[in-house]
Protein backbone atom coordinates (compact mmCIF):
# COMPACT_ATOMS: atom_id res chain seq x y z
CA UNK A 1 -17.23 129.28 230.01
CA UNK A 2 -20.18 130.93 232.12
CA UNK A 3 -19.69 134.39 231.79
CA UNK A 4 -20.99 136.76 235.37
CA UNK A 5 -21.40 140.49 235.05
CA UNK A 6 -21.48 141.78 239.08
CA UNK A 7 -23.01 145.08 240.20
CA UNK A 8 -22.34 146.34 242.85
CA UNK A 9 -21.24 150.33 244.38
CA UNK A 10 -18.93 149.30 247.01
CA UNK A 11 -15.72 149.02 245.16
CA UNK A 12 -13.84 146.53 247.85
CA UNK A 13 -16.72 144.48 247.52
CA UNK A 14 -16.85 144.49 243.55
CA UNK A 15 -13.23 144.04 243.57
CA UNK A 16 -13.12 140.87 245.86
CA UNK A 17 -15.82 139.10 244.59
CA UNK A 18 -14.13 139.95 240.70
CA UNK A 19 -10.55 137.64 242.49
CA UNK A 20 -12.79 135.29 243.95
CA UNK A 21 -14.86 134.35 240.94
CA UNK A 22 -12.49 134.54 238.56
CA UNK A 23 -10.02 132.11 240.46
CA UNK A 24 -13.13 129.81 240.62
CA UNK A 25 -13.14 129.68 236.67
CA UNK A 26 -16.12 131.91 235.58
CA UNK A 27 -15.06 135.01 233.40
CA UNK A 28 -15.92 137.60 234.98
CA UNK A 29 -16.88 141.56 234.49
CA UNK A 30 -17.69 144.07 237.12
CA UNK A 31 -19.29 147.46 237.07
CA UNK A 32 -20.42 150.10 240.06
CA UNK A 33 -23.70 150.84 239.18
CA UNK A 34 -26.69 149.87 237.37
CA UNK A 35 -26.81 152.77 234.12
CA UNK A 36 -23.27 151.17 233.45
CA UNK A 37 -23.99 147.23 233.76
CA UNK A 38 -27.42 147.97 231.17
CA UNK A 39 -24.57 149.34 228.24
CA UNK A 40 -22.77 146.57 229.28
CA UNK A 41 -25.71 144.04 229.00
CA UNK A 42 -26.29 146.36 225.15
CA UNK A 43 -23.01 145.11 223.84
CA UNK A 44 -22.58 141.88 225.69
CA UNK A 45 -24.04 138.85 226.69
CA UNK A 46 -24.05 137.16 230.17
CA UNK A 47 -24.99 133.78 231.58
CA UNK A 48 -25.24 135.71 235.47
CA UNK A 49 -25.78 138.81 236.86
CA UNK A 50 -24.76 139.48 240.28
CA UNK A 51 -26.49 142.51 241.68
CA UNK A 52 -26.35 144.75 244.84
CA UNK A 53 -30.09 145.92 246.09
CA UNK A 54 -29.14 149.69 247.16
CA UNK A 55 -27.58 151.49 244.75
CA UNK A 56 -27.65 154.77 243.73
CA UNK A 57 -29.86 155.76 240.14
CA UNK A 58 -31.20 152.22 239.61
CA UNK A 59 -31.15 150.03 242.71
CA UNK A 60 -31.05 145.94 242.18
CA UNK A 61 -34.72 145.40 240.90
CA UNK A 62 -35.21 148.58 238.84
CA UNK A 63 -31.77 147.25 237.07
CA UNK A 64 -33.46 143.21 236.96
CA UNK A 65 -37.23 144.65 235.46
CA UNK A 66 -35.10 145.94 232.31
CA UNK A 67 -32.75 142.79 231.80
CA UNK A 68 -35.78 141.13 231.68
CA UNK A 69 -36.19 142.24 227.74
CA UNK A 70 -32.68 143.06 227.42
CA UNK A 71 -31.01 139.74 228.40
CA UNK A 72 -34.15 137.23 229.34
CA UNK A 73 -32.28 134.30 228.92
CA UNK A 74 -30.02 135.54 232.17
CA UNK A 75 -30.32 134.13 235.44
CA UNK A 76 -29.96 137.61 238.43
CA UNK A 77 -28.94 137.07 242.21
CA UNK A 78 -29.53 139.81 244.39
CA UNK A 79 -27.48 140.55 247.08
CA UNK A 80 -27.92 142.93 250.12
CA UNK A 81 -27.04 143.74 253.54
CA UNK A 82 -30.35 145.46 254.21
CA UNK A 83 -32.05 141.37 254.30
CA UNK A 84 -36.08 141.27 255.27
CA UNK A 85 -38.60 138.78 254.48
CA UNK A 86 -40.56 140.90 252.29
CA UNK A 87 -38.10 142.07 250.01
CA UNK A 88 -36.51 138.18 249.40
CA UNK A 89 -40.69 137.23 248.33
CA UNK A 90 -40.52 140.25 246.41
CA UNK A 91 -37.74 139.50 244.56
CA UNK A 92 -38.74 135.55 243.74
CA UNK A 93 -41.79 136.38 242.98
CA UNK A 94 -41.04 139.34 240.29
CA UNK A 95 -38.76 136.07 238.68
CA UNK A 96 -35.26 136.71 240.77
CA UNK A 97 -33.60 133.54 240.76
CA UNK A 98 -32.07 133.59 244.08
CA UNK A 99 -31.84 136.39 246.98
CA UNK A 100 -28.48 136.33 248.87
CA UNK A 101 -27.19 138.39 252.26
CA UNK A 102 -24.52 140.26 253.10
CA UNK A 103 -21.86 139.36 253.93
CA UNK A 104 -21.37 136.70 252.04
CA UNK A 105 -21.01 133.29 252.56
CA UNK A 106 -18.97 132.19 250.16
CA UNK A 107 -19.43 128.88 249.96
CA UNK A 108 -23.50 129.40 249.70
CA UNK A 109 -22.25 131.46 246.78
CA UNK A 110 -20.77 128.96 244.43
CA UNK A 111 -23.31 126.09 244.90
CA UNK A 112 -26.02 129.33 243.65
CA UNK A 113 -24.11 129.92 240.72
CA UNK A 114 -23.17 125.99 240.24
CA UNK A 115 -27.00 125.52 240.21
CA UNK A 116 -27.91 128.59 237.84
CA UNK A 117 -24.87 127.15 235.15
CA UNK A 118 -26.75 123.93 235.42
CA UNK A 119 -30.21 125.51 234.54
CA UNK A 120 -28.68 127.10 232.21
CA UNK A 121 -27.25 124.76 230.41
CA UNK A 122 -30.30 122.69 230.61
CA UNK A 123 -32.21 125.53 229.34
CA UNK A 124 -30.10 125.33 226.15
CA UNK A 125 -30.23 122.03 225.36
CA UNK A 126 -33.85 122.34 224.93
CA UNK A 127 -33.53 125.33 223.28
CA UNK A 128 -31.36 123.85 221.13
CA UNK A 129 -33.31 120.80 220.18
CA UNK A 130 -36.55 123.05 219.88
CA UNK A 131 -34.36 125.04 216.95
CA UNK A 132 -33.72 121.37 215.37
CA UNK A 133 -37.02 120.26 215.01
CA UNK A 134 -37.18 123.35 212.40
CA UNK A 135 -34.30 121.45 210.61
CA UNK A 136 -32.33 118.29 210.65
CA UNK A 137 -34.63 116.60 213.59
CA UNK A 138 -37.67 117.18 211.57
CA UNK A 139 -39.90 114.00 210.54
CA UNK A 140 -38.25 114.67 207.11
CA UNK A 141 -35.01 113.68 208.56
CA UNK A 142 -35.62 110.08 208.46
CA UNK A 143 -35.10 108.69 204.99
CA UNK A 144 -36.65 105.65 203.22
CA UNK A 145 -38.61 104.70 200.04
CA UNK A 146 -38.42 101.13 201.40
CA UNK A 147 -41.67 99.40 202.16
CA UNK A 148 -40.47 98.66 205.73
CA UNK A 149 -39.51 102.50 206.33
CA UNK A 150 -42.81 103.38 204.97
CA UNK A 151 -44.19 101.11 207.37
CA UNK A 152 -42.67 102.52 210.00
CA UNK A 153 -43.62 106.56 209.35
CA UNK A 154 -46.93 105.45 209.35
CA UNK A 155 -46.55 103.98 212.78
CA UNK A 156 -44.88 107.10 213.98
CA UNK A 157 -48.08 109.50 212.75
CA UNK A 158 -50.11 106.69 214.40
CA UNK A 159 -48.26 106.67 217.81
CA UNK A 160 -47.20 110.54 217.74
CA UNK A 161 -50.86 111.62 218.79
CA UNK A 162 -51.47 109.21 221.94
CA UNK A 163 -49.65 109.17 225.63
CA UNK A 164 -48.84 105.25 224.81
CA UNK A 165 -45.27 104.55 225.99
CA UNK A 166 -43.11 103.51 222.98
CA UNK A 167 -39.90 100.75 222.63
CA UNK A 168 -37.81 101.40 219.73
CA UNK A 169 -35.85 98.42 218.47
CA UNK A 170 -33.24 98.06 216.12
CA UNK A 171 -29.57 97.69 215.82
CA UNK A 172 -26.53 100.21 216.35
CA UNK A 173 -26.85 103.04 214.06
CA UNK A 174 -30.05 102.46 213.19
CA UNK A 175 -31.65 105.55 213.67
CA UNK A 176 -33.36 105.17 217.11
CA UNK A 177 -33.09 108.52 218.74
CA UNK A 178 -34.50 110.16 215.50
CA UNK A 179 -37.83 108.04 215.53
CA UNK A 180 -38.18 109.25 219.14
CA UNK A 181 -37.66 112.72 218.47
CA UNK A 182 -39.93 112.80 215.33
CA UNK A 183 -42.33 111.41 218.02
CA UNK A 184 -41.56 114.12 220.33
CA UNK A 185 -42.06 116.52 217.93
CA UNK A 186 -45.27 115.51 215.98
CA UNK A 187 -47.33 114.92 219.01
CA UNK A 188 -49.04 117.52 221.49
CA UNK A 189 -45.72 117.82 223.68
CA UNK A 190 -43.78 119.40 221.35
CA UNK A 191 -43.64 122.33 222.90
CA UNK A 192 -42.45 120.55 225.99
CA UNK A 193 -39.13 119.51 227.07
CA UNK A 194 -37.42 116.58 225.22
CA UNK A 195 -35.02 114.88 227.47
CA UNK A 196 -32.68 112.13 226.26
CA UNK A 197 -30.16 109.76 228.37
CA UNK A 198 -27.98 107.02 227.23
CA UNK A 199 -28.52 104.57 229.70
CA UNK A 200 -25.62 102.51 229.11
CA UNK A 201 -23.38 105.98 229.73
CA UNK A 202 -23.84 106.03 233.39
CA UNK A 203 -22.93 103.28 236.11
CA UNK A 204 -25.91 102.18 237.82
CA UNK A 205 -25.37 104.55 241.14
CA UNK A 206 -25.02 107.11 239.13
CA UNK A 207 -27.92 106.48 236.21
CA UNK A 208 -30.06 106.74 239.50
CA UNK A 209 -29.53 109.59 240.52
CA UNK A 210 -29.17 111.51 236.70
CA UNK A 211 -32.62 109.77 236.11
CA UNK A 212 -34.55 110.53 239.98
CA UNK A 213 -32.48 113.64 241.26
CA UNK A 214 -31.39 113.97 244.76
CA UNK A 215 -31.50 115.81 247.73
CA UNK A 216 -28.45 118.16 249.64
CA UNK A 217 -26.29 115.34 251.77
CA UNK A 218 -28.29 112.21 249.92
CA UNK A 219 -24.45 110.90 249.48
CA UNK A 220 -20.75 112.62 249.50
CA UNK A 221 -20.51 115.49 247.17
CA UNK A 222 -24.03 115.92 247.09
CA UNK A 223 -24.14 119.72 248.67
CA UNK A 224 -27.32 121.03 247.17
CA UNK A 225 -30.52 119.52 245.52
CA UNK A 226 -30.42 118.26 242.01
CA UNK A 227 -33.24 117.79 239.78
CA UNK A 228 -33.35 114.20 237.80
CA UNK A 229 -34.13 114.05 234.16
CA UNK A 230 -37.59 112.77 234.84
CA UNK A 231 -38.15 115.76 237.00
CA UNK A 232 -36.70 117.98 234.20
CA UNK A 233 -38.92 116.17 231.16
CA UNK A 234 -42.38 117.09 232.96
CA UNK A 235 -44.67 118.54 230.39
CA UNK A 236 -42.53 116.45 227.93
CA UNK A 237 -41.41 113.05 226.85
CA UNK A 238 -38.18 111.81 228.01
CA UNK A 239 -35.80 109.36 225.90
CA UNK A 240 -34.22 105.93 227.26
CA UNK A 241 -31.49 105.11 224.89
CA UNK A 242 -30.26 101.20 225.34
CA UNK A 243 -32.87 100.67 228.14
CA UNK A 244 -31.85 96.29 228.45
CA UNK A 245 -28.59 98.38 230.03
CA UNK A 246 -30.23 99.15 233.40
CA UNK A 247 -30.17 97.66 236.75
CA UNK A 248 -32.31 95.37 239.01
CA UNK A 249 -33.11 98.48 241.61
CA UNK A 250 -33.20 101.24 238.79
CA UNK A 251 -35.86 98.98 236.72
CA UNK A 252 -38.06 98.77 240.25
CA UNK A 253 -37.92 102.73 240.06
CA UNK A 254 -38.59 103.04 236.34
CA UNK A 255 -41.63 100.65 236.91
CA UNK A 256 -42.85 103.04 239.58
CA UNK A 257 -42.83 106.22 237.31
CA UNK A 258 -44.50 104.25 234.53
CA UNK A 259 -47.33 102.99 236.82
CA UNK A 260 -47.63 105.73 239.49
CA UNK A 261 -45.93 108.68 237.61
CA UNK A 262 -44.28 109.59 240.50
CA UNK A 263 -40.87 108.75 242.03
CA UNK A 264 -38.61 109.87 245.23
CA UNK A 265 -35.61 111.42 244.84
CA UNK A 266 -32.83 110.29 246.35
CA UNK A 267 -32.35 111.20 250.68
CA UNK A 268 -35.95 111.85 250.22
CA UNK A 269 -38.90 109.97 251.42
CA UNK A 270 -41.24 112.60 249.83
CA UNK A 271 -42.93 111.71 246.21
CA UNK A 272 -42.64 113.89 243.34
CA UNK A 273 -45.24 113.82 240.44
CA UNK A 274 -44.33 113.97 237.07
CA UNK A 275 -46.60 114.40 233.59
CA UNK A 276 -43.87 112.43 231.22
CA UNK A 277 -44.56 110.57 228.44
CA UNK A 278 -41.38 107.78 228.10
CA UNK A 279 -40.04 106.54 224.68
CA UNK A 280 -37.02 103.90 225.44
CA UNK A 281 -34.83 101.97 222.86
CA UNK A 282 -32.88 99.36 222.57
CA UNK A 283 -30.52 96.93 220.16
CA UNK A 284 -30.53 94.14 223.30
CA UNK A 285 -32.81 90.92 222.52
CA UNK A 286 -35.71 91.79 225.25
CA UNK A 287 -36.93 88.64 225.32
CA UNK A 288 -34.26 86.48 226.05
CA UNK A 289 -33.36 88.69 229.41
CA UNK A 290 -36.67 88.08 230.09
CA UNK A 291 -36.02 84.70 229.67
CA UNK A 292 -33.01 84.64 231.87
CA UNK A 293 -33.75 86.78 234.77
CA UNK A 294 -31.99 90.16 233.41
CA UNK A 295 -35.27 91.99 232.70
CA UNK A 296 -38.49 92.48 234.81
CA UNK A 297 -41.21 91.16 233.20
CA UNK A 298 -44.00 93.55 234.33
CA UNK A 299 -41.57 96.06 233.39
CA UNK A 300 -41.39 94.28 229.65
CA UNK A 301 -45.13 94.55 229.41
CA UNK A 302 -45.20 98.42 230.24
CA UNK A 303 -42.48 99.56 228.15
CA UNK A 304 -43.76 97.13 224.92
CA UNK A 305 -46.82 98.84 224.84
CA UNK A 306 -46.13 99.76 221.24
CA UNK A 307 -43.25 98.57 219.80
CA UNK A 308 -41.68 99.83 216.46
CA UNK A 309 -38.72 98.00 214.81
CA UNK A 310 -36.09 99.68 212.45
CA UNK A 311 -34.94 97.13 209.79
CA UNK A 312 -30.99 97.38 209.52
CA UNK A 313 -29.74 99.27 205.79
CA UNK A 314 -29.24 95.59 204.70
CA UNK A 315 -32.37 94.72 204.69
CA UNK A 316 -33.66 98.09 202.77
CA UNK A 317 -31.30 98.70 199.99
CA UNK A 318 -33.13 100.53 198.16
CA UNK A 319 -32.68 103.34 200.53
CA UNK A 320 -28.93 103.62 200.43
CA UNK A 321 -28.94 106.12 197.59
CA UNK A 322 -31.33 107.87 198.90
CA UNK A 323 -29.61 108.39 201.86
CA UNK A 324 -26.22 108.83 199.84
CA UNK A 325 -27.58 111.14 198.20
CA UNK A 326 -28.77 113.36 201.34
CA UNK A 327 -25.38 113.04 203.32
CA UNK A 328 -23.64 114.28 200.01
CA UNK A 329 -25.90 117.45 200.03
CA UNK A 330 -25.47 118.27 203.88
CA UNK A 331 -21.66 117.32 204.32
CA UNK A 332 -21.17 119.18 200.79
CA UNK A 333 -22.99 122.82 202.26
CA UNK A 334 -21.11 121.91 205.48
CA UNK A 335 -17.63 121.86 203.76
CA UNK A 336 -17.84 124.34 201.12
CA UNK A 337 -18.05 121.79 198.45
CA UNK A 338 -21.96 122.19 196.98
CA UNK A 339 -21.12 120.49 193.93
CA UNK A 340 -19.78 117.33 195.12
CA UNK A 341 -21.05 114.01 193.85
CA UNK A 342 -20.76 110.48 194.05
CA UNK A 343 -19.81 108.43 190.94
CA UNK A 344 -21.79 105.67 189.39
CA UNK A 345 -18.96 103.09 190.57
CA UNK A 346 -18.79 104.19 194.06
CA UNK A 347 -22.14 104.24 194.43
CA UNK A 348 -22.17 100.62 193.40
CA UNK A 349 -19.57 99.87 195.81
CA UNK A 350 -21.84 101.64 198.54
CA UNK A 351 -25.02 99.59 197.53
CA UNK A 352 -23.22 95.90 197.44
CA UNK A 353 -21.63 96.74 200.78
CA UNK A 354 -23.89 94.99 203.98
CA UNK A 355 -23.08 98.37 206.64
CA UNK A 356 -22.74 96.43 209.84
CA UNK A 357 -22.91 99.82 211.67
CA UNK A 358 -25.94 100.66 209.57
CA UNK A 359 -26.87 104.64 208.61
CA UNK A 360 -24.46 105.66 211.40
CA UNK A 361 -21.77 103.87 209.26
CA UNK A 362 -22.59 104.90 206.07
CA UNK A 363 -22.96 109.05 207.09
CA UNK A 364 -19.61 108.72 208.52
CA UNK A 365 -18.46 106.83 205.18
CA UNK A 366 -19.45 109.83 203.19
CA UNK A 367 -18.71 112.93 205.70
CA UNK A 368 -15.11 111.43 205.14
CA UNK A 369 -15.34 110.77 201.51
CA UNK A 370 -16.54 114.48 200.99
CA UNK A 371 -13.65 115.38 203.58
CA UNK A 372 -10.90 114.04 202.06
CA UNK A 373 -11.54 113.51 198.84
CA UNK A 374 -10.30 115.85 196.13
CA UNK A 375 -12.42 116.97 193.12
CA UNK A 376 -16.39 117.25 193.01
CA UNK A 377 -16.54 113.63 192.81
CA UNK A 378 -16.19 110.84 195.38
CA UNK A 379 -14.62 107.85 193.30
CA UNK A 380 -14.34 104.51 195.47
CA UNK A 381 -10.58 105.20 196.45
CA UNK A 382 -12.24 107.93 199.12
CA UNK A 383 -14.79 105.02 200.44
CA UNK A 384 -13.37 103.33 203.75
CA UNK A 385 -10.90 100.13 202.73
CA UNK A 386 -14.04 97.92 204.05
CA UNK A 387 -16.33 98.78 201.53
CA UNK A 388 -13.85 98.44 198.47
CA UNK A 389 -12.82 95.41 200.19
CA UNK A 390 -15.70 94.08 200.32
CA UNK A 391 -17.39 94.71 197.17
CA UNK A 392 -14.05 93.29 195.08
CA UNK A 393 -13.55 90.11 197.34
CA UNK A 394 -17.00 89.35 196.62
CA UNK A 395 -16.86 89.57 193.27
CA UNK A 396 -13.35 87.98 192.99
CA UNK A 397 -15.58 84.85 195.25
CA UNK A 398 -18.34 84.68 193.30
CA UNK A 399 -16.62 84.38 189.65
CA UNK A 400 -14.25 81.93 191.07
CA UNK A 401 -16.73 79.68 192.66
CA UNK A 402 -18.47 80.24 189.19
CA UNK A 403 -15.64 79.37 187.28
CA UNK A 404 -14.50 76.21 189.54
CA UNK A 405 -18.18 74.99 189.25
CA UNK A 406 -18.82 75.07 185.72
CA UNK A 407 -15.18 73.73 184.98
CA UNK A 408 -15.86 70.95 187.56
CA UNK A 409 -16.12 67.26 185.25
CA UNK A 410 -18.01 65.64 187.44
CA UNK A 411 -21.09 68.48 187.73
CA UNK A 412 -24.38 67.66 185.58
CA UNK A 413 -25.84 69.88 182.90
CA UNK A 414 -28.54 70.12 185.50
CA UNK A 415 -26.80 71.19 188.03
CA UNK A 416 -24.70 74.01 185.59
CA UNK A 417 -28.17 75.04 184.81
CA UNK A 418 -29.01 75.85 188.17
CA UNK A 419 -25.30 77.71 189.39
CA UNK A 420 -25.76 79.84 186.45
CA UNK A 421 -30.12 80.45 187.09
CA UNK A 422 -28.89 81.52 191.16
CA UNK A 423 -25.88 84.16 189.73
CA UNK A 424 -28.39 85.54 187.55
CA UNK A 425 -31.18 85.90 190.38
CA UNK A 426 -28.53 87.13 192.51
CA UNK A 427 -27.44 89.74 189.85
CA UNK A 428 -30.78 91.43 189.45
CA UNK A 429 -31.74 91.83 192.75
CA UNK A 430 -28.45 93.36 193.51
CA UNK A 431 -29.52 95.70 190.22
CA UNK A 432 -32.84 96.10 191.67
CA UNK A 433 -31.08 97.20 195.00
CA UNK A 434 -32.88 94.44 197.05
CA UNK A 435 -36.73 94.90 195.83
CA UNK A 436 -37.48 91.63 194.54
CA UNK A 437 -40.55 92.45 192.55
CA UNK A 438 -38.77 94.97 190.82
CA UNK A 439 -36.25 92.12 190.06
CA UNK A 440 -38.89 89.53 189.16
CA UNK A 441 -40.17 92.28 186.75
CA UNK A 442 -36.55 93.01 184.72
CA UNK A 443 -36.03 89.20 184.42
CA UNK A 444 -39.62 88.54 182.80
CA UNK A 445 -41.04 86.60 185.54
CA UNK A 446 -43.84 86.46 188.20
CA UNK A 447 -43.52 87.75 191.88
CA UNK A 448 -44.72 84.16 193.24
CA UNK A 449 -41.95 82.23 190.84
CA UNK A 450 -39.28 84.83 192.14
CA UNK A 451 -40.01 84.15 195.79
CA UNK A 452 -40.00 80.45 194.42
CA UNK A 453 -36.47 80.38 193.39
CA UNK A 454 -35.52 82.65 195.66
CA UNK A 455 -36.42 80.00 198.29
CA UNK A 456 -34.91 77.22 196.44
CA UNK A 457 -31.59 78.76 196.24
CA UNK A 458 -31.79 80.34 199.68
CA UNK A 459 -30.72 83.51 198.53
């Protein structure tokens, strides 16, 4: 809840605005003068400070020049009844954040300190994700061994140094908002704003006007100016999460800000330039809404300048231990349980299983697991019912269709031959968690005669 400390000597005054503000919602403290609000500001924090100018001891400024180093993260709104020109540039200039008169208009008032909750917010978000790229956003965070992962931090380094507009492609759970951040954060924007939308979240009136901002009376409700996330990510790079989401006249405006770098907010007719490098991503097939009228094409063509695709957890197997064994760890420190571990079996179960909902899927698997499960080791009765499920109905399959084969009378040697040569295959490269050379190599054989066989048999 935004928290307001108000200032001011007039103690009718003090005391109204306390009623007012509080019925509003904000918690809210009030002091008469300024020696009392800075031990106030020592022991506590605030998101506002509402200031008279003339005060005795420290007026309004004197008391705003020391919560500059005291509280710098505050916004301060002067009020006064003594208004002139000279003092309101004064005050924005020395970094006030807004300069009302007295009295009051009330209404003025809240849309202020609606506006200054909003920047602040906003403020801590990227404050926030500015703290995670010194932990769990860090390049680090994305795990793989796999050849395709490797792959792909390789094209991250690559890409991280230019302006080139990135699409990220991949399915649900995939990782996609971590590649752009680890883009974010490796190139010279870092220290920039990183702004990230979920297209998809938003209706397409209102994606609009979170994406372009709008001016006071563009539409009802709208009763003060609001900065758009574009406008917020200058200096930056902003995000597009599930970019095939967005409409006809949104994609005519996104095209604009890609080509022009500029855009109009809405109710305005006047164009506002923005530095912003864009990274979107999607799990939508591009080309076929191309194909059917869904998707711009010139728009395609600018946002595929360089594309980088995430192979689902099926495909890289090899990684699922790895990444096992890094959810353990975190969700372990999280929950007070540092010496929790996975068993050999589970882990089994974990590595046969084909995670639809991909990394996503399996983190929540194993939060739970550590969660729930009792001991300092997660057996496969703490694994979601779909994994054991899985793992023993495909074993139960696969040494019945076995079993039925070789029992069939009417199957030739040849043919038992080559059931038994595919189960085998099929057993070491689940061993070999996917990596077929590393199978090829534990059954005796060459690469080329694995990929042979493996052809053959479809597998």
């Amino acid at each position: 809840m935004p928290r307001i400390l108000i200032v001011e000597d007039d103690r009718n005054t003090l005391s109204g605005l306390l009623e007012i503000l509080q019925e509003e919602g904000y918690e809210v403290k009030g002091v008469d003068s300024g020696p009392k609000a800075l031990r106030l500001l020592e022991r506590e924090r605030f998101d506002i400070l509402l200031t008279d100018l003339k005060m005795p001891e420290i007026d309004g400024m004197q008391l705003y020049d020391q919560t500059v180093t005291l509280a710098p993260e505050m916004r301060t709104i002067v009020m006064t009844a003594y208004s002139s020109v000279k003092d309101a540039v004064d005050a924005m200039k020395r970094g006030v954040y807004e300069y009302l008169t007295k009295p009051l208009n009330l209404d003025e008032l809240f849309v202020i300190l609606k506006k200054a909750v909003e920047d602040q917010s906003l403020r801590r978000e990227n404050e926030e994700l500015k703290d995670r790229l010194q932990g769990s956003y860090r390049f680090e965070s994305i795990i793989g061994k796999s050849a395709a992962m490797q792959q792909v931090f390789k094209t991250i380094m690559k890409v991280a140094k230019s302006q080139a507009t990135v699409l990220i492609r991949g399915e649900s759970g995939t990782g996609k908002e971590l590649v752009a951040r680890a883009i974010h954060y490796n190139s010279p924007r870092a220290n920039g704003p990183m702004v990230e939308i979920s297209c998809a979240a938003f209706p397409e009136t209102l994606l609009e006007s979170e994406l372009f901002g709008y001016e006071k009376g563009a539409f009802t409700g709208a009763d003060s100016r609001k900065k758009g996330r574009f406008e917020i990510a200058h200096g930056g790079t902003i995000f597009l999460d599930e970019i095939g989401e967005v409409s006809a006249s949104v994609q005519t405006k996104l095209l604009r800000v890609l080509q022009e770098k500029e855009f109009n907010r809405l109710g305005s007719n006047e164009a506002v330039k923005v530095d912003v490098r864009v990274i979107t991503a999607t799990n939508r097939d591009l080309e076929l809404a191309l194909t059917n009228g869904i998707l711009r094409e010139d728009l395609y063509y600018r946002l595929n300048v360089i594309p980088i695709f995430l192979p689902p957890l099926r495909e890289r197997r090899e990684d699922i231990s790895l990444l096992i064994d890094h959810f353990v760890k975190r969700y372990g420190k999280i929950n007070h349980k540092p010496t929790v571990r996975i068993s050999t079996e589970a882990l089994e179960f974990c590595q046969s299983y084909d995670w639809p909902g991909n990394v996503r899927e399996l983190e929540n698997a194993i939060e739970n697991a550590v969660v729930l499960g009792e001991g300092d080791e997660i057996l496969p009765e703490h694994l979601p019912v779909t994994v054991s499920m899985h793992k023993t109905a495909t074993e139960s399959f696969a040494q019945a269709t076995a079993n039925d084969f070789f029992m069939a009378s009417g199957a030739s040697y040849r043919e038992k031959m080559e059931a038994a040569e595919k189960l085998v295959l099929e057993e070491a490269i689940r061993l070999a968690n996917g990596n077929k050379s590393e199978a090829a190599k534990q059954l005796g054989i060459s690469l080329r005669t694995m990929r042979y066989k493996i052809q053959k048999y479809k597998l």
